[in-house]
Protein backbone atom coordinates (compact mmCIF):
# COMPACT_ATOMS: atom_id res chain seq x y z
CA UNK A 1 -0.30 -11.80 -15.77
CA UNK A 2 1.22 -8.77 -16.51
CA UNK A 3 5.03 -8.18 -16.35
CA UNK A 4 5.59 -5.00 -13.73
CA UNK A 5 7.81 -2.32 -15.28
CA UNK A 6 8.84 -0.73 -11.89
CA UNK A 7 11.67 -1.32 -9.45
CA UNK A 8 12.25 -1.18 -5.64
CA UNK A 9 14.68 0.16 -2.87
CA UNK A 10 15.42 -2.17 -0.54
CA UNK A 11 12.30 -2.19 1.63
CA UNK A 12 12.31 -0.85 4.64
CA UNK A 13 10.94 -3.49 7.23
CA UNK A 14 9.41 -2.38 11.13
CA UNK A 15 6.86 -3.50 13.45
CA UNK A 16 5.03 -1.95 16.05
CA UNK A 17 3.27 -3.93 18.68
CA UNK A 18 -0.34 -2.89 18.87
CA UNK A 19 -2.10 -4.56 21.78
CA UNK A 20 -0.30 -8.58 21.30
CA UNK A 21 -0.87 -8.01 18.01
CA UNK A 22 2.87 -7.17 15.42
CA UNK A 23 1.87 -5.23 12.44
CA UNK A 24 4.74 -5.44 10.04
CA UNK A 25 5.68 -2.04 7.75
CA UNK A 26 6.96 -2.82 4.16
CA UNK A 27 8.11 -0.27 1.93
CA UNK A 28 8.47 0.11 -1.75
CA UNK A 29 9.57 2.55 -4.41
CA UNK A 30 9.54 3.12 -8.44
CA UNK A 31 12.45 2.42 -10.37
CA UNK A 32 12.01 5.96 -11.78
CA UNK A 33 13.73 6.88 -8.65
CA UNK A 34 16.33 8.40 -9.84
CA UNK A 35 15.13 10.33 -12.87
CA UNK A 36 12.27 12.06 -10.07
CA UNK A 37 14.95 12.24 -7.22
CA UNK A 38 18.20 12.14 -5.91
CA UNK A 39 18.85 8.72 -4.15
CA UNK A 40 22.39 8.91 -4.07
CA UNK A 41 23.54 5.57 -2.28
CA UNK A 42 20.08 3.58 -2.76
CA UNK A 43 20.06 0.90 -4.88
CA UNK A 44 17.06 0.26 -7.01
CA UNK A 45 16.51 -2.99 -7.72
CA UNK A 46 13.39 -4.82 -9.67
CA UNK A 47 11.17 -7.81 -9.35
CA UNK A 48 9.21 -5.69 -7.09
CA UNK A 49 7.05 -8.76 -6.13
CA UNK A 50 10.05 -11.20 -5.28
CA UNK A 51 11.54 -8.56 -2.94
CA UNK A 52 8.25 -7.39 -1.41
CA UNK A 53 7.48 -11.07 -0.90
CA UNK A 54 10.81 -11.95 0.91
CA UNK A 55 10.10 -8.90 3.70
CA UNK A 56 6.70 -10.37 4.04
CA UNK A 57 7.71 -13.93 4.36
CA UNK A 58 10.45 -12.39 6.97
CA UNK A 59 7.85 -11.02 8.92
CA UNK A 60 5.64 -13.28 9.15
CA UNK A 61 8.53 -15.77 10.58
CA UNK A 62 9.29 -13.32 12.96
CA UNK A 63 5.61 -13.60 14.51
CA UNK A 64 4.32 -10.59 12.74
CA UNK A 65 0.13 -11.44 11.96
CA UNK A 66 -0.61 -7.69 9.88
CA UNK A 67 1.09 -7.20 7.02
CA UNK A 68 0.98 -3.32 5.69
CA UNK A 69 2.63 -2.37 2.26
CA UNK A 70 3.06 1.17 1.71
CA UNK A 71 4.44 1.93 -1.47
CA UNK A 72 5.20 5.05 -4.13
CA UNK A 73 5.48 3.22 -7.26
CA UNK A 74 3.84 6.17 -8.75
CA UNK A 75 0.69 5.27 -10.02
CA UNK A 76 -2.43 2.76 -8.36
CA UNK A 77 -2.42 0.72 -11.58
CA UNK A 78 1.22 -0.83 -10.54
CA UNK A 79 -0.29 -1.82 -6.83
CA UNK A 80 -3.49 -3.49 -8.67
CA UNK A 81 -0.87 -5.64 -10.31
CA UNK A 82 1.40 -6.05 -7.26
CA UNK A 83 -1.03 -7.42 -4.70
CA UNK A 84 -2.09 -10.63 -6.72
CA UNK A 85 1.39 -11.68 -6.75
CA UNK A 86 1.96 -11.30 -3.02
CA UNK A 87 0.51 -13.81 -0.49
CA UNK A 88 0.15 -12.87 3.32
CA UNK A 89 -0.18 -8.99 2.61
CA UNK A 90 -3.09 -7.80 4.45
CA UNK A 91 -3.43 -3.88 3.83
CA UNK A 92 -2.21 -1.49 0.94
CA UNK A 93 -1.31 2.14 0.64
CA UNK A 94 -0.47 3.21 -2.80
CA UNK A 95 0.96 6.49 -3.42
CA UNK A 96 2.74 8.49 -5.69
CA UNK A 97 -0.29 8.97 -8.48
CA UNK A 98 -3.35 11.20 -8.05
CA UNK A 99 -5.86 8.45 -8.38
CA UNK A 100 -9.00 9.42 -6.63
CA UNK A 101 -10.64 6.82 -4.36
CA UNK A 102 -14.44 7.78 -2.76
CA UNK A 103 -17.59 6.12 -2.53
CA UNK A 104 -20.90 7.55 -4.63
CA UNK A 105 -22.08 8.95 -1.05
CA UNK A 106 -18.70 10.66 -0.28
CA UNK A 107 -18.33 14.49 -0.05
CA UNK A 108 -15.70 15.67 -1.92
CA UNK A 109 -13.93 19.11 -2.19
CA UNK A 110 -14.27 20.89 -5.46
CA UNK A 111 -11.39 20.17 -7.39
CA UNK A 112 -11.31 16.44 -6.22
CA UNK A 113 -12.20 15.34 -10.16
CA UNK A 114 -13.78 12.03 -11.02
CA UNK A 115 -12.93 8.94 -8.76
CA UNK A 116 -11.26 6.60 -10.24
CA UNK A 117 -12.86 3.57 -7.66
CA UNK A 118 -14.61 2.90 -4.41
CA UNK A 119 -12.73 3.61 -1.25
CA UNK A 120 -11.13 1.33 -0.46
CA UNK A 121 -10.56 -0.57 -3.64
CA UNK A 122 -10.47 -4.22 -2.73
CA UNK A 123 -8.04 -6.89 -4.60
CA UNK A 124 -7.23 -10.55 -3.76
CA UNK A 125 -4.19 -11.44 -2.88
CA UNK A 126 -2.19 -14.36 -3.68
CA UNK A 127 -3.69 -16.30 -1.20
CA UNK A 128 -7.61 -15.29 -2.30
CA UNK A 129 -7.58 -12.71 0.10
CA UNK A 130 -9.71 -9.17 -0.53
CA UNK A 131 -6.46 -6.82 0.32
CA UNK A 132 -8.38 -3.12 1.25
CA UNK A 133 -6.26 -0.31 -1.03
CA UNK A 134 -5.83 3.39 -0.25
CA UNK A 135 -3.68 5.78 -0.94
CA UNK A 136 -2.08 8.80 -0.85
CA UNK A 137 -3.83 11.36 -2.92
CA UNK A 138 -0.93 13.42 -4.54
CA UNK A 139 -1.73 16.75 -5.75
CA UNK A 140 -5.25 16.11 -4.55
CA UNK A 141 -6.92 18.38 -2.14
CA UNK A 142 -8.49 15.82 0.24
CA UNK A 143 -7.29 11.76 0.70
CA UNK A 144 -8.72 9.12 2.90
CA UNK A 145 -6.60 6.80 5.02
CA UNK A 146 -7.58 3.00 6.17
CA UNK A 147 -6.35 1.23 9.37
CA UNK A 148 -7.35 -1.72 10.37
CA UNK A 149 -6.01 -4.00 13.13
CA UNK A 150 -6.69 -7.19 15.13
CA UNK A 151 -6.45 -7.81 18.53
CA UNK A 152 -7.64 -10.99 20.73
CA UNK A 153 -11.13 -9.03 21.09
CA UNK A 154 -11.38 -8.70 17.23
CA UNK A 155 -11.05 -7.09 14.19
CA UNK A 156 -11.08 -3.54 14.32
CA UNK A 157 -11.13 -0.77 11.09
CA UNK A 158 -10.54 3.41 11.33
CA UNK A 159 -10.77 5.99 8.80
CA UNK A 160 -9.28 9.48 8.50
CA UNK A 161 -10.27 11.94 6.20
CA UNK A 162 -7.66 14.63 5.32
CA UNK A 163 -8.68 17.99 3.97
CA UNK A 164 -5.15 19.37 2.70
C-alpha cells in the first residue's frame, strides 16, 4: 500500500439527525496547508488515516450509522488511497483538485475537459465496502454532488448538478 504524503487539521466532527438516522461529518485537509493558506493557530498533523479513523470510530460509538468524509487534500488520487485504509466510512467528497467525474451519458458544459472516472467513483473500504466518491470540481464549470441516507423505510440516494 502506498505511504500518503499529506497531512490533516484536526477534523472537524458533527452530526445531524436525519429522520432516527445520525450522519456523522468528518473533515480533512492537506498538509500543504500552510504553503496555500494562512492557518495561523491550526495544527497540521499527518497519518491522515489514523486520525480520520479515530473521528470515525468516535462516531460510530456515539450511535452515529452514516459516516461522511469530506476532505481537501488537494487532489482525488490521495482519497483513492485514503478510503481503503478506513473502515466504517460510508460516503466521500474529495475536493481541492479539478478531477472531472461524469458518466459516458452525462452532459457536460464546454470547457468541462476529459473525465477522469464515472460519477461516482466507487472504492472499497477497509471493511470491503464500495464507498461512492464525489467531489468538488475546483476550477471546473459544472460538479455533481451525492447524498445518500438511510432511514427505517430504506436506503435513499440524491443528486445535484451544479452549473457554476
Amino acid at each position: 500500500m502506498a505511504v500518503l504524503f499529506f497531512s490533516l487539521c484536526v477534523p472537524l466532527a458533527s452530526t445531524q439527525s436525519l429522520r432516527l438516522t445520525q450522519i456523522g461529518v468528518i473533515g480533512a485537509t492537506t498538509p500543504a496547508l500552510p504553503t496555500i493558506s494562512s492557518p495561523r493557530g491550526v495544527v497540521v498533523m499527518d497519518d491522515v488515516a489514523s486520525i480520520v479513523q479515530a473521528e470515525i470510530d468516535a462516531l460510530t460509538a456515539a450511535g452515529v450509522t452514516k459516516i461522511i468524509l469530506i476532505s481537501h487534500l488537494q487532489g482525488i488520487e490521495q482519497d483513492l488511497e485514503l478510503i481503503p485504509m478506513l473502515s466504517g466510512l460510508d460516503i466521500a467528497i474529495a475536493g481541492g483538485g479539478d478531477e472531472l467525474l461524469a458518466n459516458n451519458d452525462d452532459v457536460l458544459v464546454p470547457g468541462d475537459g476529459t473525465p477522469f472516472g464515472p460519477y461516482p467513483l466507487r472504492v472499497a473500504n477497509a471493511d470491503g465496502v464500495d464507498v461512492p466518491v464525489v467531489f468538488d470540481a475546483g476550477q471546473l464549470p459544472s460538479g455533481a454532488y451525492f447524498l445518500q441516507y438511510t432511514t427505517p423505510e430504506g436506503t435513499f440516494s440524491r443528486q445535484m448538478l451544479l452549473m457554476k
